[in-house]
Protein backbone atom coordinates (compact mmCIF):
# COMPACT_ATOMS: atom_id res chain seq x y z
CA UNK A 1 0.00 0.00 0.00
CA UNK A 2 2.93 2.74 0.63
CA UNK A 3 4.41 1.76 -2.31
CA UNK A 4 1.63 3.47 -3.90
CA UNK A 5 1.00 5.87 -2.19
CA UNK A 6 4.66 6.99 -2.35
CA UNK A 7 4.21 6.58 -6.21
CA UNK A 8 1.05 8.74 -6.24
CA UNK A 9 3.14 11.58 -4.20
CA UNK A 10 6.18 11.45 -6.47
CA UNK A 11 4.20 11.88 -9.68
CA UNK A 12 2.16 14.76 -7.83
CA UNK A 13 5.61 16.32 -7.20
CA UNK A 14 6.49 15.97 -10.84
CA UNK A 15 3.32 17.54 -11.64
CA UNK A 16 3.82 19.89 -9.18
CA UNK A 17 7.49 21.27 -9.82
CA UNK A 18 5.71 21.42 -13.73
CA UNK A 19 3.35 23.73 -13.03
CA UNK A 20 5.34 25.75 -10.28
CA UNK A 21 7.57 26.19 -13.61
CA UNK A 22 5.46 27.34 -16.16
CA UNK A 23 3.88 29.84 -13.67
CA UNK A 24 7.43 31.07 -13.08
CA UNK A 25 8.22 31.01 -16.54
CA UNK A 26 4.72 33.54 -16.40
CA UNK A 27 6.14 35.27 -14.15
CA UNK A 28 9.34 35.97 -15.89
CA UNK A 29 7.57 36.90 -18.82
CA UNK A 30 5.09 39.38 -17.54
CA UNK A 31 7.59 41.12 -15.65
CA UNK A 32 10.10 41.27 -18.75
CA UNK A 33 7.21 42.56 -20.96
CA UNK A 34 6.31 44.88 -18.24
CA UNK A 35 9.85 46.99 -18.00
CA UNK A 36 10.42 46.89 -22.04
CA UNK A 37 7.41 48.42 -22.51
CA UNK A 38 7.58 51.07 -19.97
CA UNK A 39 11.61 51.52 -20.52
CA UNK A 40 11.80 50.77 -24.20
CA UNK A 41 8.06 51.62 -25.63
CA UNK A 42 7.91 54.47 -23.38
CA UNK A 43 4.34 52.87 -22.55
CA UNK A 44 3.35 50.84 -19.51
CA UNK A 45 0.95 47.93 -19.28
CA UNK A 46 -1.71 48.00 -16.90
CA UNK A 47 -2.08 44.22 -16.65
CA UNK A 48 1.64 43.05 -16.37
CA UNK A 49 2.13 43.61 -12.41
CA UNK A 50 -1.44 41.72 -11.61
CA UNK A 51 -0.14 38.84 -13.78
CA UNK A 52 3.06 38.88 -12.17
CA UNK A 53 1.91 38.96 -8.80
CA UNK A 54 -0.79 36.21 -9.37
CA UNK A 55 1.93 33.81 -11.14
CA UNK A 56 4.19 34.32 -7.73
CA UNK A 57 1.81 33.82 -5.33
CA UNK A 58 1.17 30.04 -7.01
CA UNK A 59 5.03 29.25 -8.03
CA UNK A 60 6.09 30.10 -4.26
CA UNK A 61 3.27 27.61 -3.08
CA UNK A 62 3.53 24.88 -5.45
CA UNK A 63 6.99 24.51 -4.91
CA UNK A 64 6.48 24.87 -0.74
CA UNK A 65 5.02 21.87 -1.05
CA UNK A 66 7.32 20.33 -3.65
CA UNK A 67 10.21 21.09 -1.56
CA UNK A 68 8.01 19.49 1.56
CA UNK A 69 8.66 15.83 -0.10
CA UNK A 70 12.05 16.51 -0.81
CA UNK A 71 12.64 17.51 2.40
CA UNK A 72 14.42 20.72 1.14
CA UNK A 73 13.07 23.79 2.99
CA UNK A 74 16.02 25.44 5.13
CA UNK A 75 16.46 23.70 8.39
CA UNK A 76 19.47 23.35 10.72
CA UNK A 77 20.44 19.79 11.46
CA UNK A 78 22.62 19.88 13.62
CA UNK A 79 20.76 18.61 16.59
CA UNK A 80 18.94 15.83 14.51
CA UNK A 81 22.57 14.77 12.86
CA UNK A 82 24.32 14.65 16.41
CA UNK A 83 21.54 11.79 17.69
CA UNK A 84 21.80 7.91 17.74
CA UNK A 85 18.79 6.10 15.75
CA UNK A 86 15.76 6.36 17.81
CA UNK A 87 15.67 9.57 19.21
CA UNK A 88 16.67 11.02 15.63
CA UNK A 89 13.95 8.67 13.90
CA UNK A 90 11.13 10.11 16.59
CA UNK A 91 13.07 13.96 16.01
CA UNK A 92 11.92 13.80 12.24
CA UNK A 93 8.63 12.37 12.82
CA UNK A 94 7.99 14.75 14.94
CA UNK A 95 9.15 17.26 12.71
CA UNK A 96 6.60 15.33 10.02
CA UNK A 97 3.55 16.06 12.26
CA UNK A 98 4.32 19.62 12.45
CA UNK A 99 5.05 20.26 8.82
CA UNK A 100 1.71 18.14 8.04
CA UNK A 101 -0.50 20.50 10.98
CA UNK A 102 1.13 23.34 9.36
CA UNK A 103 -0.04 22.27 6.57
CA UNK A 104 -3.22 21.44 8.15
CA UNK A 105 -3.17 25.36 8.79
CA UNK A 106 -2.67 26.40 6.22
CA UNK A 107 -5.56 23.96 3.95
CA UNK A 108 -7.93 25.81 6.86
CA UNK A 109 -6.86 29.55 6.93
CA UNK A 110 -6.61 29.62 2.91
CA UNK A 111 -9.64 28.10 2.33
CA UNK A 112 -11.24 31.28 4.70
CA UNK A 113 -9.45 33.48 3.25
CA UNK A 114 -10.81 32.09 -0.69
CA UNK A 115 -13.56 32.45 0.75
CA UNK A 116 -13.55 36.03 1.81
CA UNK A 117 -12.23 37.52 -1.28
CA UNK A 118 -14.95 35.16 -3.45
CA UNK A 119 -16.63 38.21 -4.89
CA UNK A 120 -13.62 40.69 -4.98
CA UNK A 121 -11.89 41.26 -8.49
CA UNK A 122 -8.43 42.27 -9.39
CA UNK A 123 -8.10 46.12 -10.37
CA UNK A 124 -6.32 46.14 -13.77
CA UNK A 125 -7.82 42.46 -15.39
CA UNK A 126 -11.32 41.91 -12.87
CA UNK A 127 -9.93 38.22 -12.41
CA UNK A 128 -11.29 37.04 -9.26
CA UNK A 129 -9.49 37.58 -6.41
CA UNK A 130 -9.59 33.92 -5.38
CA UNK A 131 -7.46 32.55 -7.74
CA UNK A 132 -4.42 34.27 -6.03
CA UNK A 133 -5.74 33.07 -2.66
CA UNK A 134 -6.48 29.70 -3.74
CA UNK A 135 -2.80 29.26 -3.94
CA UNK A 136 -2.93 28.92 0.04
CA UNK A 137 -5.21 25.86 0.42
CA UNK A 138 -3.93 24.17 -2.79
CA UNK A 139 -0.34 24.19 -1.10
CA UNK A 140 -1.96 23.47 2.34
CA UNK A 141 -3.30 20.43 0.99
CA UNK A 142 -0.83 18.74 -1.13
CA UNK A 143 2.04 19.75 2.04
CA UNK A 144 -0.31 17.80 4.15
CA UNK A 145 -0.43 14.74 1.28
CA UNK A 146 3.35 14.68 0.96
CA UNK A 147 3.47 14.85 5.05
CA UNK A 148 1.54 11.88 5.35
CA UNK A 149 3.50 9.93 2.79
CA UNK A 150 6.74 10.80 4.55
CA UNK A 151 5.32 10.16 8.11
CA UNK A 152 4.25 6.74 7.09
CA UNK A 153 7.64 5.85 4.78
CA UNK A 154 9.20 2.88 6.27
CA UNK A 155 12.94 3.29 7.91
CA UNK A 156 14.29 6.64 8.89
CA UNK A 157 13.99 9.43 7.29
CA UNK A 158 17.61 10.48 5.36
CA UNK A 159 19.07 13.72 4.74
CA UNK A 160 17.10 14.63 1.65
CA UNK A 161 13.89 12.84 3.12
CA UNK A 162 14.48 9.14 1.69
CA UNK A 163 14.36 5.87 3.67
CA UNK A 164 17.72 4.92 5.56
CA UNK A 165 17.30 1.68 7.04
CA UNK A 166 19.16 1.40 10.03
């Protein structure tokens, strides 16, 4: 049954780090096309920043919880690297549970947030304000998947979050 499930969260990741991409590659482009028109055109666009800002808000999330299966968010080790086998196996499932309540979190407070800005539009392109929010809970939801996977994963949990059997 993990084995699935551990295939099911490494093809979400792929999927994932895809989409995180071509949003940053949206990004990138909106913000290029933004400064050579008001730099080179001597003309600004009034849509470019909006487009910018809403392809941020979902490549910083989608790759948050990318970067939760890999285990590669910043975190100091130290402690966790100085410990004999048990104590650092229940150290990282500990840190597990809080990454997957976190996540937990943040599922809950995005969703109320989507919510709230349900009938509020963007200024420049009247998109709907919850798309940009709905970044939140999307992330929320697939950190808590990937937490679950890793809290269940067999062994002890390596350096770059993969199974060392001790």
């Amino acid at each position: 049954m993990y084995r699935y499930l551990e295939a099911g969260s490494k093809h979400l990741a792929a999927v994932t780090a895809a989409l995180g991409a071509a949003s940053a590659l949206i990004m990138t482009l909106a913000l290029l096309a933004g400064v050579f028109c008001r730099y080179v055109l001597n003309s600004s666009l009034s849509w470019s920043d909006e487009v910018a800002l809403l392809a941020f808000s979902w490549t910083v999330f989608l790759f948050a919880s990318v970067l939760t299966r890999e285990f590669g968010h910043v975190r100091v080790s130290i402690v966790v690297d100085a410990l004999p086998g048990l104590p650092r196996h229940l150290l990282e499932r500990g840190s597990v549970i809080l990454i997957l309540l976190f996540g937990g979190l943040m599922l809950w407070a995005g969703w109320q947030f989507t919510a709230f800005t349900a009938h509020q539009v963007s200024p420049a392109l009247r998109y709907p304000l919850w798309l940009q929010g709905a970044a939140v809970p999307a992330s929320g939801a697939l950190i808590v998947f990937h937490a679950l996977v890793l809290l269940f994963r067999p062994g002890q949990l390596g350096e770059h979050g993969g199974a060392v059997d001790e």
